[in-house]
Protein backbone atom coordinates (compact mmCIF):
# COMPACT_ATOMS: atom_id res chain seq x y z
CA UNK A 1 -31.14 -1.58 -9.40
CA UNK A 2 -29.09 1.60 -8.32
CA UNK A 3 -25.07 1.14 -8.47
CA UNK A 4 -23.34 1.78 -5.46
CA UNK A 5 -19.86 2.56 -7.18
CA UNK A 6 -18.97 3.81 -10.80
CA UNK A 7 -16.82 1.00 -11.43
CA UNK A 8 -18.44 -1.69 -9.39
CA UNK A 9 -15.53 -1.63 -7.13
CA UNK A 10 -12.69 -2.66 -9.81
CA UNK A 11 -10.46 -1.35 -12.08
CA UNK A 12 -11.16 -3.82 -14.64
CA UNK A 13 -12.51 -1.75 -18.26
CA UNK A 14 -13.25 -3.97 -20.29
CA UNK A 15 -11.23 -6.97 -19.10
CA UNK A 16 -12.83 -10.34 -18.95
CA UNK A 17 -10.71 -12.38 -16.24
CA UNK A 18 -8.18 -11.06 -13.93
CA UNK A 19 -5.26 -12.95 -12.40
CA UNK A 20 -5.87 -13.35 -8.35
CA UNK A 21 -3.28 -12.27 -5.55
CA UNK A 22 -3.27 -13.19 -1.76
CA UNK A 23 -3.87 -10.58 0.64
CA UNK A 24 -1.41 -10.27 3.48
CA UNK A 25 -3.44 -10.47 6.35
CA UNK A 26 -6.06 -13.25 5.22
CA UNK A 27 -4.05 -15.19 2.69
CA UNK A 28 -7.53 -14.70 0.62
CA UNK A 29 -7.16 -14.57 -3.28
CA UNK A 30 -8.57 -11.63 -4.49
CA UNK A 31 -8.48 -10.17 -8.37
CA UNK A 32 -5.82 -7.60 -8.80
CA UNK A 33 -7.92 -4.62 -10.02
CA UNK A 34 -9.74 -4.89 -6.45
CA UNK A 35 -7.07 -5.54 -4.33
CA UNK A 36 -5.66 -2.19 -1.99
CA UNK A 37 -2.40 -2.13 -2.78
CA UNK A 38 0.23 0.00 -0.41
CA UNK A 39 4.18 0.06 -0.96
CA UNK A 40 6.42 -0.41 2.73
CA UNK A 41 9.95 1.04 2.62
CA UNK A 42 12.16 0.17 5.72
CA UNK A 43 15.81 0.32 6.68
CA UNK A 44 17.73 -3.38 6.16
CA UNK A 45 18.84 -2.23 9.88
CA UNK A 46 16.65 -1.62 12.51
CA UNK A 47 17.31 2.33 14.05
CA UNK A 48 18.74 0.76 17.31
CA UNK A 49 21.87 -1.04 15.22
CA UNK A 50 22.00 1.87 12.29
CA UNK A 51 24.41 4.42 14.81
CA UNK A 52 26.52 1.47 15.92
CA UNK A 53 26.83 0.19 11.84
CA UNK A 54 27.37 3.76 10.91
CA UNK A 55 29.65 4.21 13.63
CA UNK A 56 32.14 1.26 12.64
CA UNK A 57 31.41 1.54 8.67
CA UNK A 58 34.66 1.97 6.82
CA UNK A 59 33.39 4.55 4.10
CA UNK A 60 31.77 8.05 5.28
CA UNK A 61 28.85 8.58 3.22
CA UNK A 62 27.99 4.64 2.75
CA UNK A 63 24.03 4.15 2.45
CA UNK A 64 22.38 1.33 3.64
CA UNK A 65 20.02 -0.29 1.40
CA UNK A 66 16.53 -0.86 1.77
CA UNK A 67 13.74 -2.98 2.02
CA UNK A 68 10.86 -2.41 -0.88
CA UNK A 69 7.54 -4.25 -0.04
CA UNK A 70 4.69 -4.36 -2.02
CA UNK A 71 1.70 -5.44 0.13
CA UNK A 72 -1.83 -6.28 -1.20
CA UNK A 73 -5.01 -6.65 1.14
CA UNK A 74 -8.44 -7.32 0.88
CA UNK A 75 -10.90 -4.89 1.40
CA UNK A 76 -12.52 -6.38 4.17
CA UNK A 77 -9.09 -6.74 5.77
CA UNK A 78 -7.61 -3.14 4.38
CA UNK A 79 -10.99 -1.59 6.14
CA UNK A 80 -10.51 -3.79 9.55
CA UNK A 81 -6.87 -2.97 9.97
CA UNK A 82 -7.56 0.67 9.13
CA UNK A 83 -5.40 1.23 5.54
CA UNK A 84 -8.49 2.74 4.12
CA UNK A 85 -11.57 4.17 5.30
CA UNK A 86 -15.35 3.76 4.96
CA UNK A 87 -16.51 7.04 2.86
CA UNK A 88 -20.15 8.97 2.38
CA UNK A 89 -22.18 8.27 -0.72
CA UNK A 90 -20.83 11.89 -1.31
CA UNK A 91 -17.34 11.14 -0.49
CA UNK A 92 -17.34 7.99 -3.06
CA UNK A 93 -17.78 10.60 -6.21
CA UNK A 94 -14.65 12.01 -5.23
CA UNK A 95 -12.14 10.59 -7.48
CA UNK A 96 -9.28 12.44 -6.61
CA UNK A 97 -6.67 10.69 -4.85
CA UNK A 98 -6.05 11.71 -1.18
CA UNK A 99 -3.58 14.19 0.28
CA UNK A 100 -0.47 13.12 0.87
CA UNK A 101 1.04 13.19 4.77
CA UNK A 102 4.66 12.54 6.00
CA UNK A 103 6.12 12.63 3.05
CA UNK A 104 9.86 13.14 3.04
CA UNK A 105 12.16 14.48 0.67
CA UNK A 106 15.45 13.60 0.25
CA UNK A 107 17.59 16.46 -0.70
């Protein structure tokens, strides 16, 4: 029978069991190596308080903490709600990772 993927669709290598996680949107345990993991950084503030916050902060250059989520989906669910796409037979060889967008620099 002909393999669709090189690695079946995990990142296991050798690895007889892997521990399970829930995925956000379906609460389904998944293993870990097959899991789409994504990392969310957000403001503790939303932007409509931050000015008024900043505003009546004490210190000048005070900055706010954030929020550091690590989020883990299916990939039924991470295809549905569009955090990765369907590729070509062609397009699943490719093993680099993707181009990056939006990404800011803090100087």
């Amino acid at each position: 029978m002909t393999k669709k993927r090189r690695n079946n669709g995990r990142n296991k290598n050798n690895r007889g069991h892997v521990k399970r996680v829930h995925c956000v949107f379906s609460n389904k345990l998944i293993p870990k190596d097959k899991a789409v993991t994504r990392y969310i950084v957000r403001n503790i503030i939303e932007s409509s308080g931050l000015r008024d916050i900043q505003e009546a902060c004490v210190y000048e250059s005070y900055c706010l903490p954030k929020m550091y989520f690590k989020n883990t989906y299916s990939i039924e669910a991470a295809i549905h709600n569009k955090i990765v796409r369907v590729r070509s037979r062609d397009g699943r060889k490719n093993r680099q990772p993707p181009k990056r967008k939006n990404v800011k620099k803090f100087v």
